[in-house]
Structures are given as C-alpha cells and as structure tokens.
N, C-alpha and C. Protein backbone atom coordinates (compact mmCIF):
# COMPACT_ATOMS: atom_id res chain seq x y z
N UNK A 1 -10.26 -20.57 -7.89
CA UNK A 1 -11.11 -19.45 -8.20
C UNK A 1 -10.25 -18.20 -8.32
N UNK A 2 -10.76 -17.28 -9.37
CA UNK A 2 -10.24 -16.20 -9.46
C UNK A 2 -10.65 -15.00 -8.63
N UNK A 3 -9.57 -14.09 -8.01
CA UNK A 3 -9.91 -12.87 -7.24
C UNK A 3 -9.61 -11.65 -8.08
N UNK A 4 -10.61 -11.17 -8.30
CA UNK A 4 -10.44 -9.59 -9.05
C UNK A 4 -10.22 -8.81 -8.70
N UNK A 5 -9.40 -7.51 -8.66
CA UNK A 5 -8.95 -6.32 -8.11
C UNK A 5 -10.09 -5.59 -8.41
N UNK A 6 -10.68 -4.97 -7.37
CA UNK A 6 -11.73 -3.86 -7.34
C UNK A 6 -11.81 -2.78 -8.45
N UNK A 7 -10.70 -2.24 -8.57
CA UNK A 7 -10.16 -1.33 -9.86
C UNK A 7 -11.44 -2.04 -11.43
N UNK A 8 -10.95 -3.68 -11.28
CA UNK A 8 -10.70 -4.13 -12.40
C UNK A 8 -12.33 -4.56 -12.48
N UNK A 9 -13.02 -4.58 -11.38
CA UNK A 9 -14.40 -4.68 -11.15
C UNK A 9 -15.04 -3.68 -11.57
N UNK A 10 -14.86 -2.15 -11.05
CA UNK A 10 -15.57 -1.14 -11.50
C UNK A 10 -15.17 -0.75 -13.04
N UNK A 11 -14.05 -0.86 -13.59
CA UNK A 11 -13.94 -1.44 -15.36
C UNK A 11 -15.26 -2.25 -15.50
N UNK A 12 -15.07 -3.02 -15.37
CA UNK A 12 -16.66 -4.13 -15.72
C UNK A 12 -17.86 -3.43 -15.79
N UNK A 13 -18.18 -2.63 -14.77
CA UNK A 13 -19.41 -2.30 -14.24
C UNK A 13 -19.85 -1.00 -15.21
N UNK A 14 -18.62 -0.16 -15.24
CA UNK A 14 -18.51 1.08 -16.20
C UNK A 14 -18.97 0.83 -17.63
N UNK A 15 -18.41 -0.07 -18.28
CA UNK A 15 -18.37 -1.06 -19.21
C UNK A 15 -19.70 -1.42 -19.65
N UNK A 16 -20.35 -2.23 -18.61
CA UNK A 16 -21.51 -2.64 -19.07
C UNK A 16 -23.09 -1.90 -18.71
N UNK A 17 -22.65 -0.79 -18.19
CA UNK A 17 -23.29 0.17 -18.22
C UNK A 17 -24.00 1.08 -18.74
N UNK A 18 -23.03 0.83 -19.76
CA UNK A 18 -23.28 1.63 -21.60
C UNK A 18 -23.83 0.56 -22.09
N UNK A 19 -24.24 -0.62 -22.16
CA UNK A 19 -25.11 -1.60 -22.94
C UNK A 19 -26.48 -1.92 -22.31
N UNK A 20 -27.67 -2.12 -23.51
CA UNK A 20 -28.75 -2.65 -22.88
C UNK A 20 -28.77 -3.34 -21.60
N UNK A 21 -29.56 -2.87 -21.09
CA UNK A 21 -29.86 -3.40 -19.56
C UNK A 21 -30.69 -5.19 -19.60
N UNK A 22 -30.90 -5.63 -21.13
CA UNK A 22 -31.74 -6.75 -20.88
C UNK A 22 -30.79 -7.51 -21.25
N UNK A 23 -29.44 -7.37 -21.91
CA UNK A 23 -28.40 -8.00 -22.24
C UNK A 23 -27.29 -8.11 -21.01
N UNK A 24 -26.95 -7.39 -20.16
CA UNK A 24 -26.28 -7.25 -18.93
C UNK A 24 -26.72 -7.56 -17.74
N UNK A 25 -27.94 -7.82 -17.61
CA UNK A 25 -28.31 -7.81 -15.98
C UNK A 25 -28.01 -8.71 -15.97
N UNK A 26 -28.03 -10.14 -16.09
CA UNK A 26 -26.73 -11.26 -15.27
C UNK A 26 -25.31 -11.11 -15.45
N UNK A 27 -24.72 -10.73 -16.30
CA UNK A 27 -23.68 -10.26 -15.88
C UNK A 27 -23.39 -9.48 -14.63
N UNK A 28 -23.91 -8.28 -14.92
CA UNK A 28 -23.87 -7.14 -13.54
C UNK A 28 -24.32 -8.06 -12.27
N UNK A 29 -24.85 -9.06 -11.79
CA UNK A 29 -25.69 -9.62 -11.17
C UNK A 29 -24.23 -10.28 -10.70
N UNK A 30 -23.62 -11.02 -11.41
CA UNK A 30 -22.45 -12.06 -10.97
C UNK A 30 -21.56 -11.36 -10.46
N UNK A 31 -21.16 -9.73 -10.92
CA UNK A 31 -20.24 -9.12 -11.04
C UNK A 31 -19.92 -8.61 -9.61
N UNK A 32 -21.80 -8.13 -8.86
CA UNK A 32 -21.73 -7.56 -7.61
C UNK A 32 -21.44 -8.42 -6.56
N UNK A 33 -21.66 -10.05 -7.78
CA UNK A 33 -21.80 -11.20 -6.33
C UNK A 33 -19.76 -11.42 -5.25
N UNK A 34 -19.09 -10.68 -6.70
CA UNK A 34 -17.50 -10.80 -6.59
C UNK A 34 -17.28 -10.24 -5.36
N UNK A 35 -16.38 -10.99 -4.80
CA UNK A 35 -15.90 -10.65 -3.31
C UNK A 35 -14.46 -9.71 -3.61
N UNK A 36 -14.18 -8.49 -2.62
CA UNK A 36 -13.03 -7.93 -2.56
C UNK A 36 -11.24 -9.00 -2.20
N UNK A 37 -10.39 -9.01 -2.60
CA UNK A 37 -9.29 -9.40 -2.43
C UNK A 37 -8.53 -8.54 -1.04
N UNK A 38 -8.57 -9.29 -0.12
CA UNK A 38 -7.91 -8.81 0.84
C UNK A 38 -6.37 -8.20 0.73
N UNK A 39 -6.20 -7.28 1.23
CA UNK A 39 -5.01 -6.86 1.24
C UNK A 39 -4.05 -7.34 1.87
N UNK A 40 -2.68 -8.27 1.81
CA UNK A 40 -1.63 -8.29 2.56
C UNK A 40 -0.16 -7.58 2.89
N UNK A 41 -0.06 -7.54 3.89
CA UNK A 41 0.83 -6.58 4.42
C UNK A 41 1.80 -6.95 3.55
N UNK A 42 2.60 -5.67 3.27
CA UNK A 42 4.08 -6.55 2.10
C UNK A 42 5.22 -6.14 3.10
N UNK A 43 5.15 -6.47 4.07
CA UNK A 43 6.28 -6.47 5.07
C UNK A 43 7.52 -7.68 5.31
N UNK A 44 6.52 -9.20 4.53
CA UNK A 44 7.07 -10.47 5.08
C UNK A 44 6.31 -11.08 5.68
N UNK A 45 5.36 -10.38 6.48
CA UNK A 45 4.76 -11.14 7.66
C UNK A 45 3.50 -12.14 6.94
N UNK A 46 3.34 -12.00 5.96
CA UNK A 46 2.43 -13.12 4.62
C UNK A 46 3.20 -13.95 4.35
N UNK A 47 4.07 -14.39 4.22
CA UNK A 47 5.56 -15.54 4.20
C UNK A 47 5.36 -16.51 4.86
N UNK A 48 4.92 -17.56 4.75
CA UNK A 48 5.38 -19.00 5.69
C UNK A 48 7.13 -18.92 6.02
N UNK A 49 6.87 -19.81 7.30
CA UNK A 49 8.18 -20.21 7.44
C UNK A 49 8.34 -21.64 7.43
C-alpha cells in the first residue's frame, strides 16, 4: 500500500474542490479515509541492525 505525504493530500483536496461536488464526493471520501505517514527520526535510530 501506498503512503501519501500530507502536502500531497491537501494538493488533492484543493484540486478537487474546484470540480462538481457530484463528480468528487467519492473521491474526497477515499481521500479523507488516507492515513498520515509517520515521521522517522533521521538520526539512524530507524536502521535495523
């Protein structure tokens, strides 16, 4: 499964915002269902050993 950058989510949302609402509401619908991508520390400590 794919994880979307939030950034790249509110693109979407902006996007389909400007189009009929009877053509978008499942889209927008799937869009809110998207989960945030956790952030990992870029220290190393995300690294297996």
């Amino acid at each position: 499964m794919y994880r979307i950058p939030e950034e790249d989510r509110k693109v979407f949302l902006e996007y389909l915002a400007k189009k009929p609402y009877i053509e978008v509401a499942g889209l927008v619908a799937r869009i809110a269902a998207w989960t945030k991508i956790e952030s990992k520390e870029k220290n190393g400590k995300d690294k297996t050993q």
